[in-house]
PDB file of N, CA and C in Angstrom:
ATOM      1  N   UNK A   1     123.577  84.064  82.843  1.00  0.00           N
ATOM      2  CA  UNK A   1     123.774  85.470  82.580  1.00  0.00           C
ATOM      3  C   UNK A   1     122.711  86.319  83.272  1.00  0.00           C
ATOM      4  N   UNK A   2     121.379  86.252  83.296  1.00  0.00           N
ATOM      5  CA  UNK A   2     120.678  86.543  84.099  1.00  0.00           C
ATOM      6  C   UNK A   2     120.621  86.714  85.564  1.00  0.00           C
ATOM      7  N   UNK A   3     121.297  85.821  85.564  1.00  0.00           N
ATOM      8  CA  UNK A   3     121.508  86.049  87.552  1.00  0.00           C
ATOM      9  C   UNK A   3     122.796  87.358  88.329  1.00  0.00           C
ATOM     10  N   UNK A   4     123.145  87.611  87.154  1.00  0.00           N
ATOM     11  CA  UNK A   4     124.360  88.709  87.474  1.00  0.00           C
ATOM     12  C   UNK A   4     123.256  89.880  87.226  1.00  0.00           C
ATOM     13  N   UNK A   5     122.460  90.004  86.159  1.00  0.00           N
ATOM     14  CA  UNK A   5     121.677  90.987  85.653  1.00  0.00           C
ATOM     15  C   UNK A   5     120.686  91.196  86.855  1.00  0.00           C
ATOM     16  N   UNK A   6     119.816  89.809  87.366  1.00  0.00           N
ATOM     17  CA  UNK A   6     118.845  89.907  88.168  1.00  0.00           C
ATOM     18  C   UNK A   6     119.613  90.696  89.700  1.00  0.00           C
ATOM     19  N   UNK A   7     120.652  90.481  89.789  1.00  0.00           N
ATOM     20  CA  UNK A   7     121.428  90.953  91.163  1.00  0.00           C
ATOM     21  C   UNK A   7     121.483  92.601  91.073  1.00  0.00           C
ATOM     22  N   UNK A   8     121.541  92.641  90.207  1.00  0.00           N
ATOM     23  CA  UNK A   8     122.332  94.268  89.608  1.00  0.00           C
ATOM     24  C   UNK A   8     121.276  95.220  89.919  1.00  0.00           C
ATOM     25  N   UNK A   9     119.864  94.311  89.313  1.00  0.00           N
ATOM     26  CA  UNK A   9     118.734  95.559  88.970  1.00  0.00           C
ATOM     27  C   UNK A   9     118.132  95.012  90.754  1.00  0.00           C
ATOM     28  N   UNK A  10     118.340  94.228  91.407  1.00  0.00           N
ATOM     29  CA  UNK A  10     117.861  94.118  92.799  1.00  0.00           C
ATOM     30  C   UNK A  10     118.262  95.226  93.852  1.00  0.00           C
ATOM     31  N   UNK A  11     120.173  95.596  93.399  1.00  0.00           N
ATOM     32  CA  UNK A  11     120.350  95.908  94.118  1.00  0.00           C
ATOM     33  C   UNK A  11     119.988  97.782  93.924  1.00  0.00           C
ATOM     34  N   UNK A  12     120.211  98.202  92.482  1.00  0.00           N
ATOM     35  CA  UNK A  12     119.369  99.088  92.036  1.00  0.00           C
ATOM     36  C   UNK A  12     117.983  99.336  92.769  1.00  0.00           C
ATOM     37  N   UNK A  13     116.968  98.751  92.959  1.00  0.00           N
ATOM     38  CA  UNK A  13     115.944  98.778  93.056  1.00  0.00           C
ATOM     39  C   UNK A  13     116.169  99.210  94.790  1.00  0.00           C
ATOM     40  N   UNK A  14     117.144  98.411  95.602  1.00  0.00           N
ATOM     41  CA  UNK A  14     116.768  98.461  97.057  1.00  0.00           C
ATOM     42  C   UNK A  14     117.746 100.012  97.361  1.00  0.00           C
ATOM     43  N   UNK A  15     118.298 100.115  96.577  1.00  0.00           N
ATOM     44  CA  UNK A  15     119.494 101.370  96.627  1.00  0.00           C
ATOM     45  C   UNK A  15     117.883 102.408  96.698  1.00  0.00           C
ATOM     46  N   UNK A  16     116.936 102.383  95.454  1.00  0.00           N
ATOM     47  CA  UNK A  16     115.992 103.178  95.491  1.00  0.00           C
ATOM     48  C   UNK A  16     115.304 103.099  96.565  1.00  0.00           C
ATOM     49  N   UNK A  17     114.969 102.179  96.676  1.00  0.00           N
ATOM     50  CA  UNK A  17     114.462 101.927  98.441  1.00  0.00           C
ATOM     51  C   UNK A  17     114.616 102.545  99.209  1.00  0.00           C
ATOM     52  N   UNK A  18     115.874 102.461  99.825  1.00  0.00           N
ATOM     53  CA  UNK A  18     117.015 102.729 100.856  1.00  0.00           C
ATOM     54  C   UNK A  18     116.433 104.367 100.808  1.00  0.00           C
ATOM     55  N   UNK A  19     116.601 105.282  99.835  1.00  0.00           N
ATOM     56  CA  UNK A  19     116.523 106.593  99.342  1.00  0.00           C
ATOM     57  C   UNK A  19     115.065 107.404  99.199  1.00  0.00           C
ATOM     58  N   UNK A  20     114.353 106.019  99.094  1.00  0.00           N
ATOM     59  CA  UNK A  20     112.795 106.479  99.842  1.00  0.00           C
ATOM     60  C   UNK A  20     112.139 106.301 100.899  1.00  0.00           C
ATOM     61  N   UNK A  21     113.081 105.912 101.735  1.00  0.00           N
ATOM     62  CA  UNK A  21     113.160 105.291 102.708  1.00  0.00           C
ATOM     63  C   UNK A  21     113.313 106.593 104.222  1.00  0.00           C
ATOM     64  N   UNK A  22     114.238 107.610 103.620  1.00  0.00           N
ATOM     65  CA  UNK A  22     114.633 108.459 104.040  1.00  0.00           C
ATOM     66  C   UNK A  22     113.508 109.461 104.492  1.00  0.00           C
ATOM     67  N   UNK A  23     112.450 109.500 103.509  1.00  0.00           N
ATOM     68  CA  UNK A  23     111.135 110.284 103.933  1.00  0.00           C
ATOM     69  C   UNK A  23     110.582 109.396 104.711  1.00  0.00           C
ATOM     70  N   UNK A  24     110.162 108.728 105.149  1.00  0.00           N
ATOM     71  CA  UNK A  24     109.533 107.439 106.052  1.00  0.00           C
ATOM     72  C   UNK A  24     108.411 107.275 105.416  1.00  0.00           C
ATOM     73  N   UNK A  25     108.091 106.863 104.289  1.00  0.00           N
ATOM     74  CA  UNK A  25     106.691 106.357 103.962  1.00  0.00           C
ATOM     75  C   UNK A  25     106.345 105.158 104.729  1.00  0.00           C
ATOM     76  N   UNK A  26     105.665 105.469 104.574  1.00  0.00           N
ATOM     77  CA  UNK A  26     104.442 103.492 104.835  1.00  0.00           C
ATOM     78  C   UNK A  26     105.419 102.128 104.436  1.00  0.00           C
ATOM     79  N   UNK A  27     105.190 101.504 105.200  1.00  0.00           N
ATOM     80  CA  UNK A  27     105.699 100.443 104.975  1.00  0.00           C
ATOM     81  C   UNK A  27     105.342  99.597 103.890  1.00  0.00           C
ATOM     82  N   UNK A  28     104.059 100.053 103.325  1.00  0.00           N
ATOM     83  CA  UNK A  28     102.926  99.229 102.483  1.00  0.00           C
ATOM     84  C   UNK A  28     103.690 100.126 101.038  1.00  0.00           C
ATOM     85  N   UNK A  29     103.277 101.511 101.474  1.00  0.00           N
ATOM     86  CA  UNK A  29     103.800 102.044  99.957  1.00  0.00           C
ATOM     87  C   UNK A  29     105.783 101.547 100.197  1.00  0.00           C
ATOM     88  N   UNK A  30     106.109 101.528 100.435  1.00  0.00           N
ATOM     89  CA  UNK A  30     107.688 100.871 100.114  1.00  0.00           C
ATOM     90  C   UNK A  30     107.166  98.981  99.598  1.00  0.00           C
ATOM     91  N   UNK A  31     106.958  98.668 100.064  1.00  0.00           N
ATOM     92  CA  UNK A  31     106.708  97.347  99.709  1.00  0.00           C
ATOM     93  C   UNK A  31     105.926  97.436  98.264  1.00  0.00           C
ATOM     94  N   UNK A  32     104.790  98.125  97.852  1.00  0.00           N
ATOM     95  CA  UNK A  32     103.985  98.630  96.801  1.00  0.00           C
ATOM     96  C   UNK A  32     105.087  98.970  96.148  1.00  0.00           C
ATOM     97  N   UNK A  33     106.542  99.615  96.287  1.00  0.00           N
ATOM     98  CA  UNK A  33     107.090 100.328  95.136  1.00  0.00           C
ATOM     99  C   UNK A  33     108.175  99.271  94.417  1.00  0.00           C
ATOM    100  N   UNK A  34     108.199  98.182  95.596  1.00  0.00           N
ATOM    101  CA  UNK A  34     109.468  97.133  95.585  1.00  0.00           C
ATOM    102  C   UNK A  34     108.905  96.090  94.561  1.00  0.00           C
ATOM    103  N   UNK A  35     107.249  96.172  94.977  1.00  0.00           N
ATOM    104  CA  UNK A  35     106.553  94.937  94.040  1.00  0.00           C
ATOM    105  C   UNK A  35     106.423  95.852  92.444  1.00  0.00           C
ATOM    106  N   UNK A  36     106.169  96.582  92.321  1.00  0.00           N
ATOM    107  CA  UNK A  36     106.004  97.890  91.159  1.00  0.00           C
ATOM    108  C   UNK A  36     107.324  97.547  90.104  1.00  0.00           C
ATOM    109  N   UNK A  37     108.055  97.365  91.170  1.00  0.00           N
ATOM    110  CA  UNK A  37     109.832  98.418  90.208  1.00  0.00           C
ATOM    111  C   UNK A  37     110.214  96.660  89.919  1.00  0.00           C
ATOM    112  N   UNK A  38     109.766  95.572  90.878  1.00  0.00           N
ATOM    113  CA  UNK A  38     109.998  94.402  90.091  1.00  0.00           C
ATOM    114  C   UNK A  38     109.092  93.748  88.888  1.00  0.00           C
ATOM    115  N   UNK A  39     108.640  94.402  89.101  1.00  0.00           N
ATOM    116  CA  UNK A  39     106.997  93.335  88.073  1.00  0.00           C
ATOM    117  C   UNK A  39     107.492  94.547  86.604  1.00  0.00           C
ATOM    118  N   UNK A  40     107.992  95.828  86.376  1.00  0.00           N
ATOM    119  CA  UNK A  40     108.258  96.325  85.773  1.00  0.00           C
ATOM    120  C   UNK A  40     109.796  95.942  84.987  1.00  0.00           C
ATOM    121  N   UNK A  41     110.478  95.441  85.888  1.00  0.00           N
ATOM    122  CA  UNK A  41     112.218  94.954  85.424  1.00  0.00           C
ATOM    123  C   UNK A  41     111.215  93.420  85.057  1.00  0.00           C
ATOM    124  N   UNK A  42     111.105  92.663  85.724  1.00  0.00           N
ATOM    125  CA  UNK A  42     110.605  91.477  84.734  1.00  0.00           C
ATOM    126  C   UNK A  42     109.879  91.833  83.423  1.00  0.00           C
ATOM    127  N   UNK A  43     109.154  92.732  82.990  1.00  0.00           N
ATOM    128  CA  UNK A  43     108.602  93.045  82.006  1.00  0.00           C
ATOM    129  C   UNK A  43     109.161  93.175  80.891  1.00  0.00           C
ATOM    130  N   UNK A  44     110.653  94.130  81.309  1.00  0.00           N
ATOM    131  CA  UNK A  44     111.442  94.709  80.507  1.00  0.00           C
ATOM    132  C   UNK A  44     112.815  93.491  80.506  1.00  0.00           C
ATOM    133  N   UNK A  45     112.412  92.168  80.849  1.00  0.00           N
ATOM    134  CA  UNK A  45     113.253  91.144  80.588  1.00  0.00           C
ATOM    135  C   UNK A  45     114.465  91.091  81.714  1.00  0.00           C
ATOM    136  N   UNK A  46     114.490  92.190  82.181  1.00  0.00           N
ATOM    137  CA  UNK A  46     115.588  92.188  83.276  1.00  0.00           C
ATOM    138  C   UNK A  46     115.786  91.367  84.707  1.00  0.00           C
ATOM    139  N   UNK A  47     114.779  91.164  85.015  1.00  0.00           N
ATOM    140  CA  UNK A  47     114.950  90.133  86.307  1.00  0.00           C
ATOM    141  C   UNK A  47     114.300  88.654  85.740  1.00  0.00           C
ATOM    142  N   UNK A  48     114.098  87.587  86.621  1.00  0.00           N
ATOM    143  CA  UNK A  48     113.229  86.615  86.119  1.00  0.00           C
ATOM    144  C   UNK A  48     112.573  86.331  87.401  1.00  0.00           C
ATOM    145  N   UNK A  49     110.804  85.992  87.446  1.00  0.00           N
ATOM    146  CA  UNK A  49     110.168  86.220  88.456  1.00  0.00           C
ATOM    147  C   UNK A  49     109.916  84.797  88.995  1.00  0.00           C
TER     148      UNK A  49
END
């Protein structure tokens, strides 16, 4: 059941990406927000790390 969940909030997460992506930040702060928004969904039980 998790692996449908872990897909969902991945693709969530890169959709956000994608959309901050648009301002051109840093490659470091996009990567910083990718490690952020996952270590936060594992927290909240939603992905598994």
């Amino acid at each position: 059941m998790h692996d449908k969940w872990d897909e969902s909030v991945e693709h969530l997460i890169e959709e956000f990406l994608t959309a901050r992506a648009t301002r051109k930040p840093s490659p470091h702060t996009l990567e910083a927000y990718r490690r952020d928004l996952r270590t936060v969904a594992a927290l909240a039980g939603e992905i598994s790390t």
